[in-house]
Protein backbone atom coordinates (compact mmCIF):
# COMPACT_ATOMS: atom_id res chain seq x y z
CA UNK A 1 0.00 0.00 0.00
CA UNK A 2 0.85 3.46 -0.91
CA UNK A 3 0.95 6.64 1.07
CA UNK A 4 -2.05 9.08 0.04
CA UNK A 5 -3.18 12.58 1.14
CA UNK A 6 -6.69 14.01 0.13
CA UNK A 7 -7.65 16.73 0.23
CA UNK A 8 -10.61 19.31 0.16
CA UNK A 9 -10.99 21.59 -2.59
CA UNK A 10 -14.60 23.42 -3.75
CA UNK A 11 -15.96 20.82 -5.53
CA UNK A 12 -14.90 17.53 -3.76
CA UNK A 13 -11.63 16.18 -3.07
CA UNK A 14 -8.26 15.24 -4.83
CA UNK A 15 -6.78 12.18 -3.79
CA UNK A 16 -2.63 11.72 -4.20
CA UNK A 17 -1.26 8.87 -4.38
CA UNK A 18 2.03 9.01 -5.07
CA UNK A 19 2.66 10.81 -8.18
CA UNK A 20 -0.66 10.25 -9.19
CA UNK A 21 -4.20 12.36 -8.60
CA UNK A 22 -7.48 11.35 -8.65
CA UNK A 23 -10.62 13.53 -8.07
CA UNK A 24 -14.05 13.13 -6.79
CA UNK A 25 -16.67 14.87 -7.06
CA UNK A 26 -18.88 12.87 -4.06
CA UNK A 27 -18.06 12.08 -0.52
CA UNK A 28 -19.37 8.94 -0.90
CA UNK A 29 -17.87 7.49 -3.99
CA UNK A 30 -14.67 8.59 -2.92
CA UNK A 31 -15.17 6.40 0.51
CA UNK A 32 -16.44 3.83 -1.15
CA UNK A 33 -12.94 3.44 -3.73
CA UNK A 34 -10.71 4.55 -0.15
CA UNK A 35 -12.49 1.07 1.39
CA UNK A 36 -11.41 -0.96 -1.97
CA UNK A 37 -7.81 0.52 -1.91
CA UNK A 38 -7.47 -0.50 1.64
CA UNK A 39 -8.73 -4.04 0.97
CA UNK A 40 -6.98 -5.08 -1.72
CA UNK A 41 -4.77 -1.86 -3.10
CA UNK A 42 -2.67 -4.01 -5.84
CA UNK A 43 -6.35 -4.68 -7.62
CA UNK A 44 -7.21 -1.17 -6.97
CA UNK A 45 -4.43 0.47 -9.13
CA UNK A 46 -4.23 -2.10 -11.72
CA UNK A 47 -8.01 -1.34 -12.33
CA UNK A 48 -7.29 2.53 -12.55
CA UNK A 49 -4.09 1.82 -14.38
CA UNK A 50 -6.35 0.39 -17.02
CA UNK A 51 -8.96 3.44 -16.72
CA UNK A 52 -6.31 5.83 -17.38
CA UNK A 53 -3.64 4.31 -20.01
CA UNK A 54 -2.15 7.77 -21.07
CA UNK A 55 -1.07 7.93 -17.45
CA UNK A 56 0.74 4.68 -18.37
CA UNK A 57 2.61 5.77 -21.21
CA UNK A 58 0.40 4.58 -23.80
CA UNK A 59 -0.51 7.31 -26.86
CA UNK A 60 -3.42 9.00 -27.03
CA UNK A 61 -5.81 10.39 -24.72
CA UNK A 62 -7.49 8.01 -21.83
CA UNK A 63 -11.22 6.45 -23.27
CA UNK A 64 -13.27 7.51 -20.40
CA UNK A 65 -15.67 4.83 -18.76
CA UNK A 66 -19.23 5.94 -17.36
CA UNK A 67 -17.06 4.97 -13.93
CA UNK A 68 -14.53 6.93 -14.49
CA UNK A 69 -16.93 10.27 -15.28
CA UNK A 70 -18.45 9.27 -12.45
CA UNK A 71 -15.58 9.58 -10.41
CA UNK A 72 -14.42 12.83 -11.95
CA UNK A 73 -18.28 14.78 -12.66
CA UNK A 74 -20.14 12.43 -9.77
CA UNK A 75 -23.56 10.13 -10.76
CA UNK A 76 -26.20 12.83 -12.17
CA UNK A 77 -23.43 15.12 -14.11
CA UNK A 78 -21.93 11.73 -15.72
CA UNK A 79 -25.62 10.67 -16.77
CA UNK A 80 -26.15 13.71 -18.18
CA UNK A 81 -23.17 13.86 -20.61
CA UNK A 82 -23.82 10.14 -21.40
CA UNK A 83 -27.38 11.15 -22.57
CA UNK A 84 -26.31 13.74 -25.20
């Protein structure tokens, strides 16, 4: 397991973990992903790792997932961007 810091910003929180960031919009998807890091963290990156494959080094820009714009615009903003 990795050390991470979050913290508060206006809109939700950023979430370091070691060089990398993630944001969230909602309180309570970003508890629910801090209880699946601490359960099994190896599974945990290797599934964002995947997400996010620019971050990897892979070329091109990441394909986001309805999960992942629901991690970074929360539930009802994601739903709404999938619907236009």
């Amino acid at each position: 397991m990795r050390d991470l810091h979050i913290s508060a910003v206006l809109n939700g929180y950023v979430v370091r973990i070691d060089c990398q960031r993630l944001v969230f919009v909602s309180k309570l998807t970003l508890l629910s992903e801090l209880g699946r890091y601490l359960d099994n963290p190896a599974l945990v990156e290797q599934e964002y790792l995947a997400q996010f494959p620019a971050e990897t080094g892979a070329s091109g820009p990441p394909t986001p997932s309805s999960t992942t714009a629901e991690l970074c615009l929360g539930p009802q903003r994601a739903a709404k961007r999938e619907a236009r």
